[in-house]
Protein backbone atom coordinates (compact mmCIF):
# COMPACT_ATOMS: atom_id res chain seq x y z
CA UNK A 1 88.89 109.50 75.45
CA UNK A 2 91.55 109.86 73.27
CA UNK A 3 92.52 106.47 71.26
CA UNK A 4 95.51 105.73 69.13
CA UNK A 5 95.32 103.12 66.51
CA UNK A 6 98.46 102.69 64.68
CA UNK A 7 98.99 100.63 61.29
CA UNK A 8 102.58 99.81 61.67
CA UNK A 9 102.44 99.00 65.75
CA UNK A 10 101.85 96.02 67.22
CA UNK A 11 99.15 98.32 69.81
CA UNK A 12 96.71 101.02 70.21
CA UNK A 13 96.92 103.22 73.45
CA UNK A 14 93.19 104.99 74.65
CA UNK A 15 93.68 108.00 77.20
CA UNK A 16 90.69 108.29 79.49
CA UNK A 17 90.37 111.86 79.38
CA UNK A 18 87.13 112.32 81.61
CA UNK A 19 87.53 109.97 84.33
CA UNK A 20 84.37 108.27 84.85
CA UNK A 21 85.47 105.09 86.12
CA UNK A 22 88.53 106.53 88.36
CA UNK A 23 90.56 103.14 87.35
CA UNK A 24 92.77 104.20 84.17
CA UNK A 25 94.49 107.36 83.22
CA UNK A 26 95.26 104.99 80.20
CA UNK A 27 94.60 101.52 78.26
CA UNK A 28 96.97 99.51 75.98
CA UNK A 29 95.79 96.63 73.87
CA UNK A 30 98.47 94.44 72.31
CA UNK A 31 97.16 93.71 69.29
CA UNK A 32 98.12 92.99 65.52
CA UNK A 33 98.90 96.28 63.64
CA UNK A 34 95.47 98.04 62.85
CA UNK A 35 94.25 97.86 58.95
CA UNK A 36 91.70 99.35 57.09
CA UNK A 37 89.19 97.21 55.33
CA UNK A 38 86.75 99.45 53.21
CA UNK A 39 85.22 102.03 56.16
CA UNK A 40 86.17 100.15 58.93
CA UNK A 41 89.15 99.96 61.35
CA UNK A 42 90.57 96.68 62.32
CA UNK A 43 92.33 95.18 64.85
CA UNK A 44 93.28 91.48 66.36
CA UNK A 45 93.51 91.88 70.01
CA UNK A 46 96.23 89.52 71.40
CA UNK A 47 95.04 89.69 74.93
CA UNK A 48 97.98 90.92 77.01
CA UNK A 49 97.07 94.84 77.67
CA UNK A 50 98.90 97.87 80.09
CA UNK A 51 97.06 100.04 82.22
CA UNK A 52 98.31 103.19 83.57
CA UNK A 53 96.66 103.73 87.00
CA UNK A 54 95.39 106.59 88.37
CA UNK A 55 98.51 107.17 90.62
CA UNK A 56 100.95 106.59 87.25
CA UNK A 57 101.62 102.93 88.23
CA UNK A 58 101.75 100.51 85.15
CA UNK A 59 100.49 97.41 85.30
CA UNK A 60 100.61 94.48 82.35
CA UNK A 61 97.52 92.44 82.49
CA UNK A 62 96.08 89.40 81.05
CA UNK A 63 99.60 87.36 80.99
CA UNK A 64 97.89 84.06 81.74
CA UNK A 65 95.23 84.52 78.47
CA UNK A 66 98.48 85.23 76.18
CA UNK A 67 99.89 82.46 77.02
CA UNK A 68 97.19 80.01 77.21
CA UNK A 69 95.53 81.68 73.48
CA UNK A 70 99.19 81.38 72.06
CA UNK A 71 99.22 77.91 72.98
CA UNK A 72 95.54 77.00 71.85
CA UNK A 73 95.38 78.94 68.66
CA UNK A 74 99.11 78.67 67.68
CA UNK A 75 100.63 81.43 67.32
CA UNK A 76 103.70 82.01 65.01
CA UNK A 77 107.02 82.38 66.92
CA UNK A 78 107.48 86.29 65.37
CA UNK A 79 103.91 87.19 66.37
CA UNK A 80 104.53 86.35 70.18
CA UNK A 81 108.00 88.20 69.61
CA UNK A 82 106.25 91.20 68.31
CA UNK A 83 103.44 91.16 71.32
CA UNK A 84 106.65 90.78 73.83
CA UNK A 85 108.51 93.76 72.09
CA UNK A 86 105.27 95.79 71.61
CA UNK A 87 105.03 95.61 75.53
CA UNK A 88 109.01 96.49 76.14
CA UNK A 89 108.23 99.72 73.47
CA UNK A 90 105.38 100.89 75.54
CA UNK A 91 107.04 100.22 79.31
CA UNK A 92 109.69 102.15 77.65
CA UNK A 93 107.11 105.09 76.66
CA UNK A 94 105.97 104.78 79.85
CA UNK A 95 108.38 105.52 81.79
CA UNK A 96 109.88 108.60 79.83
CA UNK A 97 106.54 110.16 79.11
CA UNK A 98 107.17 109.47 75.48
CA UNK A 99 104.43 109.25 72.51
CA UNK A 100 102.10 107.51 72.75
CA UNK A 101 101.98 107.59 76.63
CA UNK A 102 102.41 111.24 76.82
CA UNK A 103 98.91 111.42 78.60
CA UNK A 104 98.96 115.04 79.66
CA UNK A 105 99.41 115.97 76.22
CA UNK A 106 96.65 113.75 75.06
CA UNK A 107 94.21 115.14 77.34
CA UNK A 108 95.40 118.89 76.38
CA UNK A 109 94.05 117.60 72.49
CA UNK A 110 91.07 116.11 73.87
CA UNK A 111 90.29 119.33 75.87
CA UNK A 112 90.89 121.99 72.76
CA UNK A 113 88.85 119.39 70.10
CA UNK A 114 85.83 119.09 72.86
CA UNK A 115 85.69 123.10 73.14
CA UNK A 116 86.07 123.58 68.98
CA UNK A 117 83.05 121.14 68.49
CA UNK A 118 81.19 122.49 71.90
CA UNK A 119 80.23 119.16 73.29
């Protein structure tokens, strides 16, 4: 796979390049923007995630656990804004083939790294 982790977006986007599984072509986490703390890559997953089927269809999952871990844990008005617009931006992606759902191109990377590297 391919996966996107982005520092100033409220997601990261993996692109199942070898389909294993034959359920996603791709996987979006909502989560809190992605930080670096010494070596290691962080991220708060907020629970409500988009999966791009096999056939193209995109479907949001995991609605119920946002809205029952908002409610639990508290979350701060502009975080639940930024989950809600975070999904919006990526249904948007979606459905122009735009960064960072542009999966053909993903897999195209995927394909010339795996032949440099031989593996």
């Amino acid at each position: 796979s391919i996966d996107l982790y982005f520092t100033h977006q409220w997601y990261n986007v993996w692109h199942i390049c070898e389909q294993h599984s034959q359920i996603n072509r791709i996987y979006a986490n909502i989560t809190m923007p992605a930080t670096w703390q010494a070596d290691c890559l962080i991220w708060i997953d907020l629970d409500l995630d988009l999966r791009v089927h096999l056939n193209g269809s995109l479907e949001l999952l995991d609605e119920d656990e946002f809205l029952e871990n908002s409610r639990r844990m508290n979350y701060p008005s502009d975080v639940v804004a930024q989950a809600r617009a975070a999904v919006l931006e990526l249904q948007t992606c979606h459905a122009t083939g735009a960064y960072p759902f542009n999966y053909d191109e993903q897999v195209a990377l995927y394909t010339s790294i795996k032949q440099m590297y031989d593996f």
